[in-house]
Protein backbone atom coordinates (compact mmCIF):
# COMPACT_ATOMS: atom_id res chain seq x y z
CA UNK A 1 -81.58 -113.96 -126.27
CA UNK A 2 -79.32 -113.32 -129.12
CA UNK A 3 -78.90 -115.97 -131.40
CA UNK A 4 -75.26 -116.34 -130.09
CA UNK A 5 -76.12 -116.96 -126.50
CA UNK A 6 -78.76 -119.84 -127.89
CA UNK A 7 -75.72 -121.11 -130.20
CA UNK A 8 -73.42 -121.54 -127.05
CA UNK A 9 -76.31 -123.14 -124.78
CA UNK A 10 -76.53 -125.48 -127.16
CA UNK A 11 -73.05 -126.43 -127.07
CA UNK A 12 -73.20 -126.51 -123.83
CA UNK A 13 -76.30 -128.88 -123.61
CA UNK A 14 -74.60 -131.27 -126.21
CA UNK A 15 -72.11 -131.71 -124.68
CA UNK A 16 -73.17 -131.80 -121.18
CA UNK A 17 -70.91 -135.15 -120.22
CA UNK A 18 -67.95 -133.91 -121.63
CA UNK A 19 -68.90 -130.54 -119.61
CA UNK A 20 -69.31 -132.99 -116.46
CA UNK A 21 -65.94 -135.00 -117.04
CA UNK A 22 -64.12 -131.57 -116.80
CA UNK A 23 -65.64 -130.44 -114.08
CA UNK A 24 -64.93 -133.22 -111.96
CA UNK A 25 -61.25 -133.83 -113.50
CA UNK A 26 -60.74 -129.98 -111.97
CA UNK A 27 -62.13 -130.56 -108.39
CA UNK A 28 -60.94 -133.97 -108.24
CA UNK A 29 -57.38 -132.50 -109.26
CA UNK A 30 -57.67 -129.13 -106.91
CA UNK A 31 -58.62 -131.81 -103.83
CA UNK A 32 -56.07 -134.03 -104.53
CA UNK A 33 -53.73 -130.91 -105.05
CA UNK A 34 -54.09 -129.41 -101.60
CA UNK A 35 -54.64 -132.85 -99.93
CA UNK A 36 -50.85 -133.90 -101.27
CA UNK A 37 -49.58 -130.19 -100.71
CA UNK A 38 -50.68 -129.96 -97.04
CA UNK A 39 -49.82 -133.60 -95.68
CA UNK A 40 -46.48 -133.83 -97.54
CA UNK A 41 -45.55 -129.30 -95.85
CA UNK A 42 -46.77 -130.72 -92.83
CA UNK A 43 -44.72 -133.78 -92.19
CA UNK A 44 -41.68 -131.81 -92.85
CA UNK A 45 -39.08 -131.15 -90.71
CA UNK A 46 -38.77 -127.88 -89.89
CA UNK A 47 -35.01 -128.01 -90.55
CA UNK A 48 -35.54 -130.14 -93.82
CA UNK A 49 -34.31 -127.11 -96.52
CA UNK A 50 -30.77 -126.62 -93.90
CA UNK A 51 -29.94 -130.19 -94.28
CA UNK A 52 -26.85 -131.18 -96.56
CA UNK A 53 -28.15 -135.01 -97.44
CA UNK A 54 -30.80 -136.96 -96.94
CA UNK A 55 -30.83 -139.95 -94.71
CA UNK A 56 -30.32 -143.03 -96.42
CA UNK A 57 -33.84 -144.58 -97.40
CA UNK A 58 -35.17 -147.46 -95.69
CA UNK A 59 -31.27 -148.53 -93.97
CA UNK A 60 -31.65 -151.62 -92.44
CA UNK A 61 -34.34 -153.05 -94.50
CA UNK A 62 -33.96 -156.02 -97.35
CA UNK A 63 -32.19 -154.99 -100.69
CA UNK A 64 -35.33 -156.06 -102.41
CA UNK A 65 -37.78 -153.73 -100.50
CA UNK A 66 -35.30 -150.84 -100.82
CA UNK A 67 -35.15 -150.96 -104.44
CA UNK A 68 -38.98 -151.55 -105.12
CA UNK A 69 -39.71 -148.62 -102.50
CA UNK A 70 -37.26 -146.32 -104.09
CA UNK A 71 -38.82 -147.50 -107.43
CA UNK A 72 -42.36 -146.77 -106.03
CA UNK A 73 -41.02 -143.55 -104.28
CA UNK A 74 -39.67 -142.74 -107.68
CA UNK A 75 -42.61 -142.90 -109.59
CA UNK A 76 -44.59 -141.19 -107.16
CA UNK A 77 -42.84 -138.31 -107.95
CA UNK A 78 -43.38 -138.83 -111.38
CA UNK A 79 -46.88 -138.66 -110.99
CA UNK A 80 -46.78 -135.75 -108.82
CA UNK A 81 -44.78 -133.37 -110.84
CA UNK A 82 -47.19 -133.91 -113.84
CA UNK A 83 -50.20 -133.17 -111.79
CA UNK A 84 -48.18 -129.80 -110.40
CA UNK A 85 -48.17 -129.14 -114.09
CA UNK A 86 -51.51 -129.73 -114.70
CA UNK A 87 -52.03 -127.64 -111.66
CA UNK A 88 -49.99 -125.03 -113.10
CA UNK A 89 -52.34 -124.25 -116.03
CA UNK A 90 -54.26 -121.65 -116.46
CA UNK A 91 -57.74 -121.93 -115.40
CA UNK A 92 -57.08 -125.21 -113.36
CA UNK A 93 -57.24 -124.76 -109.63
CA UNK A 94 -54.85 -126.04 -107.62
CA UNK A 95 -51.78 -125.48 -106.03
CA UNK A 96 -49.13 -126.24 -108.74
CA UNK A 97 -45.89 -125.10 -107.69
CA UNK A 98 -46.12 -126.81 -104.16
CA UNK A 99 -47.20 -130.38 -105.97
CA UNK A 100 -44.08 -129.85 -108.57
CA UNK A 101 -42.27 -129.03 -105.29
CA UNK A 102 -43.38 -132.08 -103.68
CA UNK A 103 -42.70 -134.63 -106.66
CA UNK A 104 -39.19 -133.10 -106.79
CA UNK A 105 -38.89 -133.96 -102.79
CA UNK A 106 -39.42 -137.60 -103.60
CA UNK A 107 -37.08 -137.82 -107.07
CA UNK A 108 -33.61 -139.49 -106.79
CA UNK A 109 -32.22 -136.73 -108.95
CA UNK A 110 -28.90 -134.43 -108.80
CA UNK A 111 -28.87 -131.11 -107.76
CA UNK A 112 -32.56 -132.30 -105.95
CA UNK A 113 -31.81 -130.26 -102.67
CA UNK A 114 -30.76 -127.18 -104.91
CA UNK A 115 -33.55 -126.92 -106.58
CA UNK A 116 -35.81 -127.39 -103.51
CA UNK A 117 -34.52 -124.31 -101.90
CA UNK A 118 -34.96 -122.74 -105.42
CA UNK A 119 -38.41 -123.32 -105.06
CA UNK A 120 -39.57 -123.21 -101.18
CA UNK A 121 -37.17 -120.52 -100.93
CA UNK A 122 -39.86 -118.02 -103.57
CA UNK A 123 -41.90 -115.61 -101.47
CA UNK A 124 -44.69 -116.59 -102.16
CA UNK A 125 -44.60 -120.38 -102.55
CA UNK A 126 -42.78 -120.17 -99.16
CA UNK A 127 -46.12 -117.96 -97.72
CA UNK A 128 -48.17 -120.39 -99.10
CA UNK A 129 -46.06 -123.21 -97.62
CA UNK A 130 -45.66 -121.67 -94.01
CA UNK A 131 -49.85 -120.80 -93.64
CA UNK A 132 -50.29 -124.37 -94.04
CA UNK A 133 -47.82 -124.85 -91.49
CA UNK A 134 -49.43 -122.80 -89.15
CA UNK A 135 -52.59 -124.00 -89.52
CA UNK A 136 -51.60 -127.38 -87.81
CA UNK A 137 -49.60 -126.06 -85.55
CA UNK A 138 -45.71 -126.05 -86.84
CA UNK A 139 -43.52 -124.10 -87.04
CA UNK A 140 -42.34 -122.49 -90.54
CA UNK A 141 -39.60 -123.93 -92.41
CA UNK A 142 -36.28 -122.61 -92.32
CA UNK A 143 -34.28 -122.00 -95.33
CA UNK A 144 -30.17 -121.39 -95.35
CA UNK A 145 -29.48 -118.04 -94.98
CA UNK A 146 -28.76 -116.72 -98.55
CA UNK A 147 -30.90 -119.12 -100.12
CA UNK A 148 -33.65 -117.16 -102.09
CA UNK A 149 -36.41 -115.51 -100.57
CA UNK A 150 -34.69 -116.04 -96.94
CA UNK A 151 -33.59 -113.10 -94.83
CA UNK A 152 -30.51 -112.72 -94.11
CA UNK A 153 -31.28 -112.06 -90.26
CA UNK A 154 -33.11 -115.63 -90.60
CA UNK A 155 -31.81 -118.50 -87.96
C-alpha cells in the first residue's frame, strides 16, 4: 500500500463520525427528497400548470388560521427550496430541481405560476415529473401550449 493510500485511511478512520454524519445527512436528504417530490407531483391536478390563479387558501375558515397557515405554508416553502438547493449540489443525491419546484408551489410570491411552468415545463424535469405520475396511476400534467418544453399539438 503506498504510503498515500495509508495517509487517506487514516483520515478516514479519524474521522469516522464526521464520515458517518455525512453519510446519513445525504440519505436522509435523498429520502426526504423523493418522499416530498413524489407526494407533492402526485397530488397535483392534472390541469394545475393551465390554471390562471389559485383558489383562495383556506376560504371560509377564521382570519387567524388563514394567516398562521399561510405563514406555515410559507415557510414550508422556505425550507423546501433550500433543501432543492442542497439537492442541487454536486455529489448530493436527490432530486433538486423538483424540491425547488415544489417550495416555489407553496410561496406567496409574484410571477409564482410563471415560473412554475418555467420549470415543470423543462424536458427533463417534466420526464422526471410525469414517471412519477405514472407510477401511481395519473395521468401526466398538462402544460399551456407554448409554455416551454410543451408541444404545440399538446391538449
Amino acid at each position: 500500500m503506498t504510503e498515500s493510500a495509508r495517509a487517506a485511511l487514516a483520515f478516514v478512520e479519524s474521522h469516522r463520525e464526521q464520515f458517518a454524519i455525512g453519510v446519513g445527512v445525504c440519505l436522509v436528504s435523498f429520502i426526504a427528497g423523493m418522499a416530498l417530490a413524489a407526494v407533492v407531483l402526485v397530488r397535483l391536478p392534472e390541469d394545475y400548470l393551465e390554471r390562471e390563479e389559485e383558489a383562495p387558501f383556506l376560504e371560509g375558515r377564521p382570519a387567524w388560521v388563514r394567516v398562521a397557515a399561510r405563514i406555515g405554508k410559507n415557510l414550508l416553502g422556505v425550507m423546501a427550496v433550500a433543501l432543492g438547493i442542497l439537492l442541487s449540489l454536486p455529489g448530493v443525491p436527490g432530486p433538486g430541481v423538483l424540491v425547488i419546484v415544489i417550495g416555489v408551489m407553496l410561496l406567496d410570491i409574484p410571477g409564482k405560476r410563471r415560473l412554475e411552468r418555467r420549470l415543470l415545463g423543462a424536458p427533463q424535469v417534466r420526464a422526471v415529473a410525469d414517471r412519477v405520475r405514472a407510477r401511481f396511476g395519473r395521468p401526466p400534467l398538462r402544460v399551456q401550449a407554448g409554455a416551454r418544453g410543451s408541444s404545440p399539438g399538446a391538449p
